[in-house]
PDB file of N, CA and C in Angstrom:
ATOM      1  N   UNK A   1      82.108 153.544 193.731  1.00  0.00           N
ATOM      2  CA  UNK A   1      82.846 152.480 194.367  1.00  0.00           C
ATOM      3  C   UNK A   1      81.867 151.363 194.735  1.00  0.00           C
ATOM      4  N   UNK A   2      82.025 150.283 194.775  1.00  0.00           N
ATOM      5  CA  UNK A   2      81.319 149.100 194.667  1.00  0.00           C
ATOM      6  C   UNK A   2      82.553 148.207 195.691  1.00  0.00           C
ATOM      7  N   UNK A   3      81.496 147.542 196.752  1.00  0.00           N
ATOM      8  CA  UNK A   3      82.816 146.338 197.875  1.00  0.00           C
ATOM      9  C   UNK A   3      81.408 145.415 197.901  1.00  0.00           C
ATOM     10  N   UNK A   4      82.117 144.187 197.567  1.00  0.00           N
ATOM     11  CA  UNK A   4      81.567 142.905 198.074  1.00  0.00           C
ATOM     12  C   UNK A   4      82.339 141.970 198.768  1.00  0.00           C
ATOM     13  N   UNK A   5      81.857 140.894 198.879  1.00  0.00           N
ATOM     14  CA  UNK A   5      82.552 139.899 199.212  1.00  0.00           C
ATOM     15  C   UNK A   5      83.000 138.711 198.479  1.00  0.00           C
ATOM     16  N   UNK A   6      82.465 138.431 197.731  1.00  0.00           N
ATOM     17  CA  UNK A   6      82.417 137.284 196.475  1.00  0.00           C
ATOM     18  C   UNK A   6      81.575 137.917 195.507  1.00  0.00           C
ATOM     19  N   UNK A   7      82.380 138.227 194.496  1.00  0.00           N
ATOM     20  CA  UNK A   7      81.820 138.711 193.031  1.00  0.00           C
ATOM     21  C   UNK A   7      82.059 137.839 192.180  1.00  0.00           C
ATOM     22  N   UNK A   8      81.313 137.559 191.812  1.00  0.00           N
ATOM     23  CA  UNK A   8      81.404 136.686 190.429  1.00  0.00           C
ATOM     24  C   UNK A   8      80.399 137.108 189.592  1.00  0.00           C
ATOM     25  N   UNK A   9      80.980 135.840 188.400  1.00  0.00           N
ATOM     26  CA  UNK A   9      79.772 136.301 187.059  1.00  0.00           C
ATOM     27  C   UNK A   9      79.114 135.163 186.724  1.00  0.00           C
ATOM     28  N   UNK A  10      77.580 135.601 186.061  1.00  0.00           N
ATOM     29  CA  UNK A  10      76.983 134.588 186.057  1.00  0.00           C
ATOM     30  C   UNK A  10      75.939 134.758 184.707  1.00  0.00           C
ATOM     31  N   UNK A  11      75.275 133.964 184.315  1.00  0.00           N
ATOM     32  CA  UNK A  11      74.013 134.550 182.780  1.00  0.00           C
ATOM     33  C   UNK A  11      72.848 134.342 183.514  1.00  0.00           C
ATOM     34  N   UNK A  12      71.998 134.768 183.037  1.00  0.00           N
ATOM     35  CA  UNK A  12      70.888 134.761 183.074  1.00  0.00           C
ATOM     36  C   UNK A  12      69.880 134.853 181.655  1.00  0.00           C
ATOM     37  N   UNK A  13      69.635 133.653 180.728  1.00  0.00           N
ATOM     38  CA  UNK A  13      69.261 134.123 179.324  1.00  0.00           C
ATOM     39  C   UNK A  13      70.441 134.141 178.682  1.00  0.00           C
ATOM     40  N   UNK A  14      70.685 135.033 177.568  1.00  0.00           N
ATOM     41  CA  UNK A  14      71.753 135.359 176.817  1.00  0.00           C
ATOM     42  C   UNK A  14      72.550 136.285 177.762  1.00  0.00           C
ATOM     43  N   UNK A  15      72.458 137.152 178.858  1.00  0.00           N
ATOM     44  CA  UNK A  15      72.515 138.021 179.144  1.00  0.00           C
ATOM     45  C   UNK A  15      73.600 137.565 180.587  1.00  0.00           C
ATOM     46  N   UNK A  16      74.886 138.104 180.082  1.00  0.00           N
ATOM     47  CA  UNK A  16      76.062 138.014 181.531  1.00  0.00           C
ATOM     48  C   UNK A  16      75.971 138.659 182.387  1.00  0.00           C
ATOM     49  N   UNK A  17      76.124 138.586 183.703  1.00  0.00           N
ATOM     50  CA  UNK A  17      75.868 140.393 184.751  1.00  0.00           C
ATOM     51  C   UNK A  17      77.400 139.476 185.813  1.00  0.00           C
ATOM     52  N   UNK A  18      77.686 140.224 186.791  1.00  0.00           N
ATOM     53  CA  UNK A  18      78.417 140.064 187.348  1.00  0.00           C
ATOM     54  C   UNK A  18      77.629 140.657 188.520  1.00  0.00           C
ATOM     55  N   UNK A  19      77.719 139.992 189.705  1.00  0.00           N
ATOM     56  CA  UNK A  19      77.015 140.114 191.167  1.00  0.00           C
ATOM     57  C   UNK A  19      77.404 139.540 192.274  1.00  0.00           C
ATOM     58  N   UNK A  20      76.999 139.518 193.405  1.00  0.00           N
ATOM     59  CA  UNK A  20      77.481 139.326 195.219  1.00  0.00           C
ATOM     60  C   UNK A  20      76.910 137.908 195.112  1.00  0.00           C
ATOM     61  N   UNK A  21      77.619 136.751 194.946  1.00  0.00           N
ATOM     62  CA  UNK A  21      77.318 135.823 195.748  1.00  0.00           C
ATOM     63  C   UNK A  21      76.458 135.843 196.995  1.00  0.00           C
ATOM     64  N   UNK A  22      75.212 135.634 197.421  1.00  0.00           N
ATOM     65  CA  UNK A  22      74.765 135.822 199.106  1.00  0.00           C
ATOM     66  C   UNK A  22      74.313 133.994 199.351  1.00  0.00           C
ATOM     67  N   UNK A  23      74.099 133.122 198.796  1.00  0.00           N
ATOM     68  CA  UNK A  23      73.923 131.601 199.066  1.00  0.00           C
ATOM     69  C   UNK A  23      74.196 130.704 198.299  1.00  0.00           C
ATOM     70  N   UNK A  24      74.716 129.841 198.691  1.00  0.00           N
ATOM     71  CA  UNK A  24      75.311 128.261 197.732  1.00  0.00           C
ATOM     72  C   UNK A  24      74.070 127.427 198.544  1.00  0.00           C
ATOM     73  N   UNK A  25      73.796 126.462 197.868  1.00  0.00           N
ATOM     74  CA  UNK A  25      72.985 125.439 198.135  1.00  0.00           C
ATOM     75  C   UNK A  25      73.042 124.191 197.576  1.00  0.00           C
ATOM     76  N   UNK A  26      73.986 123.736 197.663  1.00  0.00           N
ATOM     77  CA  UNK A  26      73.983 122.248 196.627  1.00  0.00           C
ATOM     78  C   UNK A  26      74.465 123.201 195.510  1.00  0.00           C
ATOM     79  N   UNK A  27      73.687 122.832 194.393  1.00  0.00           N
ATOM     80  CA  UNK A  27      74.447 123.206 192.876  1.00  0.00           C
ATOM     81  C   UNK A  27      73.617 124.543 192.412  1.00  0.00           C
ATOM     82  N   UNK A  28      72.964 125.089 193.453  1.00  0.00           N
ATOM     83  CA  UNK A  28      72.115 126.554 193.257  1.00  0.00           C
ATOM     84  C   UNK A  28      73.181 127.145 193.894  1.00  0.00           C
ATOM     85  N   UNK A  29      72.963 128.678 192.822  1.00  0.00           N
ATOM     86  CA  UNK A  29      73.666 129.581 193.942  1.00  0.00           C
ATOM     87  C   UNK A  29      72.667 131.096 193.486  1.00  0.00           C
ATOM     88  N   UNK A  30      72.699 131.644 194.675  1.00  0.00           N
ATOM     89  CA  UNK A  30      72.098 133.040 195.102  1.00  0.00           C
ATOM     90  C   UNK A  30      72.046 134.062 194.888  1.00  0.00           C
ATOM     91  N   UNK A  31      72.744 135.072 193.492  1.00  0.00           N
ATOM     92  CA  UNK A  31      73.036 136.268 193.368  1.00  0.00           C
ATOM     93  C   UNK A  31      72.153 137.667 193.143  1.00  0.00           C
ATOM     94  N   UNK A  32      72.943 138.558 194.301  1.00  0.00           N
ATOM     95  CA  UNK A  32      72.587 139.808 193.899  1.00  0.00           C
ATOM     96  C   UNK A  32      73.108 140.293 192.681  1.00  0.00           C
ATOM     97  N   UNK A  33      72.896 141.116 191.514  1.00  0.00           N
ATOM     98  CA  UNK A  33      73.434 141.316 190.276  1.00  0.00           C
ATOM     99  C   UNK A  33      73.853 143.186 190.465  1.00  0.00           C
ATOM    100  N   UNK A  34      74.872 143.514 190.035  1.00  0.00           N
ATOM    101  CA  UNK A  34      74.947 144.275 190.168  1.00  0.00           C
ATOM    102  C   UNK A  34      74.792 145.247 188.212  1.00  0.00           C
ATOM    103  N   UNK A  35      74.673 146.093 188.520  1.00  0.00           N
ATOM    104  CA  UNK A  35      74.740 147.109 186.974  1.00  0.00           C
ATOM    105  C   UNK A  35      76.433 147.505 186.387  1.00  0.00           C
ATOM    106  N   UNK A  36      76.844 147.387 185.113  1.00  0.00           N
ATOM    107  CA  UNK A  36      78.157 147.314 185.331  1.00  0.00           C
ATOM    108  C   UNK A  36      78.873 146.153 184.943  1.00  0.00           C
ATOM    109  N   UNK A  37      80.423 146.615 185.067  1.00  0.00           N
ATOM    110  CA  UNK A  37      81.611 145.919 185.271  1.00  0.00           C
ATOM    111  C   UNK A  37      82.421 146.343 185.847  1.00  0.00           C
ATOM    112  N   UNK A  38      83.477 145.173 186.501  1.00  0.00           N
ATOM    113  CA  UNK A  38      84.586 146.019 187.664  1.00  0.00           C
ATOM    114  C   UNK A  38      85.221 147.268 186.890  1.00  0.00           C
ATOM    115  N   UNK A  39      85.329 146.409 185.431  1.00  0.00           N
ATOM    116  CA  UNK A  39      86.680 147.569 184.638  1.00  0.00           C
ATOM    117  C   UNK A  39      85.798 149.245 184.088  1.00  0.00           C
ATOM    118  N   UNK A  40      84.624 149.064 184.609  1.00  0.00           N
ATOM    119  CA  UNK A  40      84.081 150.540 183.997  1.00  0.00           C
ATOM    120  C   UNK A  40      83.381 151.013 186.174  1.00  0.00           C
ATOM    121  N   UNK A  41      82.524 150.806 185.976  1.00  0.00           N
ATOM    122  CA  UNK A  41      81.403 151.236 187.395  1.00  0.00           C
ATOM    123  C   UNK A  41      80.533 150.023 187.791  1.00  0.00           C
ATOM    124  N   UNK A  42      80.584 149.540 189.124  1.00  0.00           N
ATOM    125  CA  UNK A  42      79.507 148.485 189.614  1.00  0.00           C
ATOM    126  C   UNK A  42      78.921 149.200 190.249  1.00  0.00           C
ATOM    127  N   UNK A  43      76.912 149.239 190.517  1.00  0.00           N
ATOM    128  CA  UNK A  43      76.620 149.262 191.164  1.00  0.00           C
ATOM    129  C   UNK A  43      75.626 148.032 191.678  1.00  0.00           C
ATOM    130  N   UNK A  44      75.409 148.254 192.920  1.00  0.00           N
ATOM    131  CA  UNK A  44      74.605 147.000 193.113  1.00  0.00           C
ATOM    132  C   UNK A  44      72.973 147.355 193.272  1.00  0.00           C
ATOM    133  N   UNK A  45      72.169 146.429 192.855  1.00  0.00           N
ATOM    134  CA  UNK A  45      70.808 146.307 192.201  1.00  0.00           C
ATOM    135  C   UNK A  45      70.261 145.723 193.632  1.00  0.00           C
ATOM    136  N   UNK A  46      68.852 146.036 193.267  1.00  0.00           N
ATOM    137  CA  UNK A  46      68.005 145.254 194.144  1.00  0.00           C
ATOM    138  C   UNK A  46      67.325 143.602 193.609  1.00  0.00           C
ATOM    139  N   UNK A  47      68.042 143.516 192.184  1.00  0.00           N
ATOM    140  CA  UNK A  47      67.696 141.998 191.802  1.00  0.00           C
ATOM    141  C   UNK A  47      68.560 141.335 191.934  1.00  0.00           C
ATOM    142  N   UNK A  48      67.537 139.700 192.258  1.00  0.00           N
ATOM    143  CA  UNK A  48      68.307 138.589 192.818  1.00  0.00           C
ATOM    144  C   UNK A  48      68.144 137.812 192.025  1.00  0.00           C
ATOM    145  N   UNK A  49      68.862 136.380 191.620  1.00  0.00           N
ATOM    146  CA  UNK A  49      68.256 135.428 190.906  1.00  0.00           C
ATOM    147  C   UNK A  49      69.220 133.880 191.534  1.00  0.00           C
ATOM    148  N   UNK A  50      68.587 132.997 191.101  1.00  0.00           N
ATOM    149  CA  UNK A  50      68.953 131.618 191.950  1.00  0.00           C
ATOM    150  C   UNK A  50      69.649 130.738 190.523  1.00  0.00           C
ATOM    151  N   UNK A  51      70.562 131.083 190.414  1.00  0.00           N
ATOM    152  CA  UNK A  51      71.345 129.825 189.180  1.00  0.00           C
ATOM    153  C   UNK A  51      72.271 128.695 189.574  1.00  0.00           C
ATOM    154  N   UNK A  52      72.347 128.158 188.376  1.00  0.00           N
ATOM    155  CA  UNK A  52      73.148 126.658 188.960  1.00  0.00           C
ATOM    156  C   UNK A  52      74.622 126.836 188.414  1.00  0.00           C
ATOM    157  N   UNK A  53      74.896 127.826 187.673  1.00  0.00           N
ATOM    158  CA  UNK A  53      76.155 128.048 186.980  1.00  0.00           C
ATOM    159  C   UNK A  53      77.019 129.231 187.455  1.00  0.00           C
ATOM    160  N   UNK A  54      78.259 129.376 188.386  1.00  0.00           N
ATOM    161  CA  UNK A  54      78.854 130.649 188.253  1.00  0.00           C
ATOM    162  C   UNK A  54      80.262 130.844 187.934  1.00  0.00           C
ATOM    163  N   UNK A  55      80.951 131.836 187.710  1.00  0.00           N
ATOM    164  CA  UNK A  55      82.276 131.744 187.619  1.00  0.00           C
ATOM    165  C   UNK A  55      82.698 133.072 188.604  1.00  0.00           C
ATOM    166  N   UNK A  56      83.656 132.367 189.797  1.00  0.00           N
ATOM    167  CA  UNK A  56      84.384 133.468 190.698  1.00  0.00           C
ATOM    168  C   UNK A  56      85.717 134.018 190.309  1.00  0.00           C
ATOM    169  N   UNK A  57      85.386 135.503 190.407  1.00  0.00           N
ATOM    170  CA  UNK A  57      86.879 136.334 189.787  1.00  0.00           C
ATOM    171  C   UNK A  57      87.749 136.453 191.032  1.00  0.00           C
ATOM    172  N   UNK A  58      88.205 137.091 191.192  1.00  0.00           N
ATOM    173  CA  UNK A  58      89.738 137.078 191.599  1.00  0.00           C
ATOM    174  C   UNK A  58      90.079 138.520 191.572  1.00  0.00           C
ATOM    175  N   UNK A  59      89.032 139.284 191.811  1.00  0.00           N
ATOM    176  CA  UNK A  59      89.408 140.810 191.931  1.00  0.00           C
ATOM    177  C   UNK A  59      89.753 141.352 193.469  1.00  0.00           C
ATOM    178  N   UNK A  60      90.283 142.234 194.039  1.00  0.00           N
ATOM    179  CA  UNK A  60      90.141 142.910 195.244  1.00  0.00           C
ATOM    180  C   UNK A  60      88.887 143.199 195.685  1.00  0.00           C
ATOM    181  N   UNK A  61      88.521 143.335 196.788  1.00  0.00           N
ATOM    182  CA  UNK A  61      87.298 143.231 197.511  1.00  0.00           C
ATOM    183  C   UNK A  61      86.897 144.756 197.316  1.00  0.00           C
ATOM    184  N   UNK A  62      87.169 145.331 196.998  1.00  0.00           N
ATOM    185  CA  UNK A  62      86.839 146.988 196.629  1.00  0.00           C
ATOM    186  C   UNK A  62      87.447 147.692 195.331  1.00  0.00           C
ATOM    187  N   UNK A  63      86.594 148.074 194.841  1.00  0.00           N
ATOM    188  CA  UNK A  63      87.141 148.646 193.394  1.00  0.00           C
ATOM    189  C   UNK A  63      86.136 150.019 193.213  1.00  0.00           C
ATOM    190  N   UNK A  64      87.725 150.927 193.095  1.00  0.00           N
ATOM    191  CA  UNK A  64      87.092 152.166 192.985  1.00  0.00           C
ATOM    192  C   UNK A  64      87.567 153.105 191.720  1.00  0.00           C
ATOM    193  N   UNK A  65      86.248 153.395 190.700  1.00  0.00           N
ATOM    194  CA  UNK A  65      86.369 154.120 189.370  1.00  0.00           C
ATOM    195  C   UNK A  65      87.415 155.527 189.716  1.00  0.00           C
ATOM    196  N   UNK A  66      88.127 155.418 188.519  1.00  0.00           N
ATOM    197  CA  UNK A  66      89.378 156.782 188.962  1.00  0.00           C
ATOM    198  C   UNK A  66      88.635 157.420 187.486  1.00  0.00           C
ATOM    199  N   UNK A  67      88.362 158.686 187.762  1.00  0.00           N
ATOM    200  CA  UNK A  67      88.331 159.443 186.885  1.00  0.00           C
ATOM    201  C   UNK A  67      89.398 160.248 186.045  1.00  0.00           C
TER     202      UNK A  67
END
């Protein structure tokens, strides 16, 4: 189970991740990245990265894998 508060998705490189919003700054924004997708398992990572591009989903604030 994976709960944030603002998940969105974002690239980094070629490479999409989906992660916790934690700061906006002007046209930077702040993300923790998590491992994953909502529709399989998120977990959340200890990497951060500072981009200028994101897109916010529209999921429930908690999403939990049903086996």
């Amino acid at each position: 189970m994976a709960t944030f508060k603002q998940l969105v998705r974002f690239a980094v490189g070629d490479q999409t991740h989906y992660g916790e919003l934690i700061n906006t700054d002007g046209n930077k924004y702040t993300v923790q990245q998590f491992d994953g997708t909502p529709f399989d398992k998120l977990l959340l990572t200890d990497k951060t990265y500072t981009v200028t591009d994101v897109c916010y989903t529209s999921l429930a604030t908690t999403l939990t894998q049903i086996s």
